[in-house]
Protein backbone atom coordinates (compact mmCIF):
# COMPACT_ATOMS: atom_id res chain seq x y z
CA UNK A 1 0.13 -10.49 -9.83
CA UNK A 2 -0.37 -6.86 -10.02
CA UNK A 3 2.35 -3.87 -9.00
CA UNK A 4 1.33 -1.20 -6.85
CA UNK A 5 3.82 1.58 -5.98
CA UNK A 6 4.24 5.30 -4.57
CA UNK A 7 1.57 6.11 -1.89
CA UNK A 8 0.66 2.53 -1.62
CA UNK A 9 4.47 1.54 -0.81
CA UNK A 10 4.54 4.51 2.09
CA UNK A 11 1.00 3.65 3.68
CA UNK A 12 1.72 -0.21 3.67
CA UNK A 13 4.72 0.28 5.26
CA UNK A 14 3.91 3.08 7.49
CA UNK A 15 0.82 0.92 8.67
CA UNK A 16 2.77 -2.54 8.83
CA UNK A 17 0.74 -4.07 6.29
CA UNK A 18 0.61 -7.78 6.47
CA UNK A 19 1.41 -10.19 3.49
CA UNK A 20 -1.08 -12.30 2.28
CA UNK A 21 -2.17 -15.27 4.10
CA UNK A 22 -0.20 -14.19 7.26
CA UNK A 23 -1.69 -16.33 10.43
CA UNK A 24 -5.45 -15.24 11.18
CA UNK A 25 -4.59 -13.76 14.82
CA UNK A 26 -1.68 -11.22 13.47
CA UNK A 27 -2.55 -7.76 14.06
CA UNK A 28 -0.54 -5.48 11.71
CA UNK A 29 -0.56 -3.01 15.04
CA UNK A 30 0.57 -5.61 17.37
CA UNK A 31 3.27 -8.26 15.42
CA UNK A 32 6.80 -8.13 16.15
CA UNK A 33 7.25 -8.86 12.44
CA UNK A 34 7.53 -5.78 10.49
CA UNK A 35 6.76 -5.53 6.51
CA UNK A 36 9.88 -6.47 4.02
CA UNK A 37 9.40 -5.22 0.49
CA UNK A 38 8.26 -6.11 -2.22
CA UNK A 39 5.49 -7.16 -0.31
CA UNK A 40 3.32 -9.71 -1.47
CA UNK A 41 -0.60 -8.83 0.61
CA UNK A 42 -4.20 -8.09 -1.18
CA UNK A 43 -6.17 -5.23 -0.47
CA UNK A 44 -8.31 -7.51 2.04
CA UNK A 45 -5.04 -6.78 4.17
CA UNK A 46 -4.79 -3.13 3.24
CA UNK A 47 -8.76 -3.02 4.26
CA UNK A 48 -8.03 -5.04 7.48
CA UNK A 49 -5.28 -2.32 8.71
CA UNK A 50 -7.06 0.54 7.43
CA UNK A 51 -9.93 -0.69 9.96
CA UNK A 52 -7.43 -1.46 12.76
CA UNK A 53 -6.13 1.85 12.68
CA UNK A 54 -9.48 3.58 11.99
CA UNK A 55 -10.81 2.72 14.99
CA UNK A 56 -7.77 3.11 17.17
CA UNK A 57 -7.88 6.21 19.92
CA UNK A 58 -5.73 9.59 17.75
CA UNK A 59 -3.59 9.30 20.57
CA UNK A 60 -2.58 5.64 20.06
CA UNK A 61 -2.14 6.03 16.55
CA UNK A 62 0.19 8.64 17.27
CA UNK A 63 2.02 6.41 19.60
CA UNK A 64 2.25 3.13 18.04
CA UNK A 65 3.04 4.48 13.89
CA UNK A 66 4.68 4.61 11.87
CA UNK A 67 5.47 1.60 11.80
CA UNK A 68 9.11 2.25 9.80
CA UNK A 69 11.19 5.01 9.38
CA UNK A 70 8.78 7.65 8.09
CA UNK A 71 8.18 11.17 10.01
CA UNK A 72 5.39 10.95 12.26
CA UNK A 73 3.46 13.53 10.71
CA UNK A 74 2.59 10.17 8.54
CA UNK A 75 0.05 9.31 10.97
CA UNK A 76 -2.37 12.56 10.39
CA UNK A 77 -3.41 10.35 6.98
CA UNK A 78 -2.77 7.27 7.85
CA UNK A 79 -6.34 5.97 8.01
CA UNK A 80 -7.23 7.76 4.84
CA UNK A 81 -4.32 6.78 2.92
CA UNK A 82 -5.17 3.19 3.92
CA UNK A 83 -8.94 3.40 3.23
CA UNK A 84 -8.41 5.22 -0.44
CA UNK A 85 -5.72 2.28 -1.60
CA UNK A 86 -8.12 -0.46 -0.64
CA UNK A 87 -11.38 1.21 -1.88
CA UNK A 88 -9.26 1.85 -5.20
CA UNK A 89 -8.58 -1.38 -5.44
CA UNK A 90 -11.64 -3.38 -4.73
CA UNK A 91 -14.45 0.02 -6.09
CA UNK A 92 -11.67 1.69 -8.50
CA UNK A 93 -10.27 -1.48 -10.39
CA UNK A 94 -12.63 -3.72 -9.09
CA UNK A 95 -10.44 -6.52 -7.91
CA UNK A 96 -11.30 -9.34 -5.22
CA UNK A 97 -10.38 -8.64 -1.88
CA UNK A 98 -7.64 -11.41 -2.28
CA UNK A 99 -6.45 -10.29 -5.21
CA UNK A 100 -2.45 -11.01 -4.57
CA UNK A 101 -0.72 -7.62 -5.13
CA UNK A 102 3.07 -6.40 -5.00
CA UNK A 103 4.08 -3.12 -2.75
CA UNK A 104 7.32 -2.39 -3.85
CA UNK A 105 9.29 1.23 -3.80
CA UNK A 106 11.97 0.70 -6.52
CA UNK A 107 12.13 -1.56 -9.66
CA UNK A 108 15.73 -2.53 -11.03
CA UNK A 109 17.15 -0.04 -8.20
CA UNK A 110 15.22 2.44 -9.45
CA UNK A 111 12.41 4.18 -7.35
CA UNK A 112 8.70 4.26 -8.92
CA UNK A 113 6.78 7.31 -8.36
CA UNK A 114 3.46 8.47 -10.30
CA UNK A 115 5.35 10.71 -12.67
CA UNK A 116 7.64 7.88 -14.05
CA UNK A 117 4.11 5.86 -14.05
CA UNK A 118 2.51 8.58 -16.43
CA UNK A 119 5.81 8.82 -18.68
CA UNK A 120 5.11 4.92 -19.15
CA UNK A 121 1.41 5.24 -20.29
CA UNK A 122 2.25 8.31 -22.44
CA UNK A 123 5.07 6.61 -24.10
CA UNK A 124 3.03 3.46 -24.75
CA UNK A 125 0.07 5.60 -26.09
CA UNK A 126 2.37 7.65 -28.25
CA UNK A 127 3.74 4.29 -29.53
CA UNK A 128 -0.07 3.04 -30.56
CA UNK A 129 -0.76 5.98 -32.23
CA UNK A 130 2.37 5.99 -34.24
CA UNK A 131 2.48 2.29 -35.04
CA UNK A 132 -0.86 1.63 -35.75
């Protein structure tokens, strides 16, 4: 499994992002089942709402997200945000479309964000260099 926090935790959220192997005929726009977290999806699903809401009317957008709690100011990058995390994904890291992957927001109670995320890798190269 692999961990994917910060912008992909507010974008999967705000977009309803489905977990893996939901049924075939669940729309993320249109389900009366709304994301828990950590979410368990792949970034087929992140791909499959980025296209649902891609092609959706501004106006409708505007009216059916965010999905959650978020402001709805949200929705001006909502399409983007979803696009980038998949393309990321599948181009960036190169993993399979169903690749399972974990949205989560906090770890332990505590919430991950990209700065705690480069303390980690700066720590752990610090501690190769020093080791070696």
């Amino acid at each position: 499994n692999f961990l994917i926090f910060e912008n992909f935790f507010y974008v999967s959220s705000a977009a309803n992002v489905l977990p893996i192997n939901h049924p075939a005929n669940e729309l993320s726009s249109t389900t009366n089942i709304h994301s828990t977290f950590p979410l368990i999806t792949s970034p087929l699903e992140l791909k499959e709402a980025a296209q649902e809401i891609c092609k959706m009317n501004y106006n409708d957008v505007i009216t059916k997200y965010p999905r959650d709690q978020q402001p709805k100011d949200v929705t001006v990058k909502l399409c983007f945000g979803l696009s980038y995390a998949a393309a990321f994904l599948t181009n960036g890291l190169h993993l399979p479309d169903n690749k399972m992957v974990t949205v989560q927001k906090e770890v332990h109670g505590d919430e991950i964000e990209w700065a705690l995320g480069a303390a980690y890798k700066e720590t752990a190269d610090l501690l190769k260099v020093t080791y070696l």
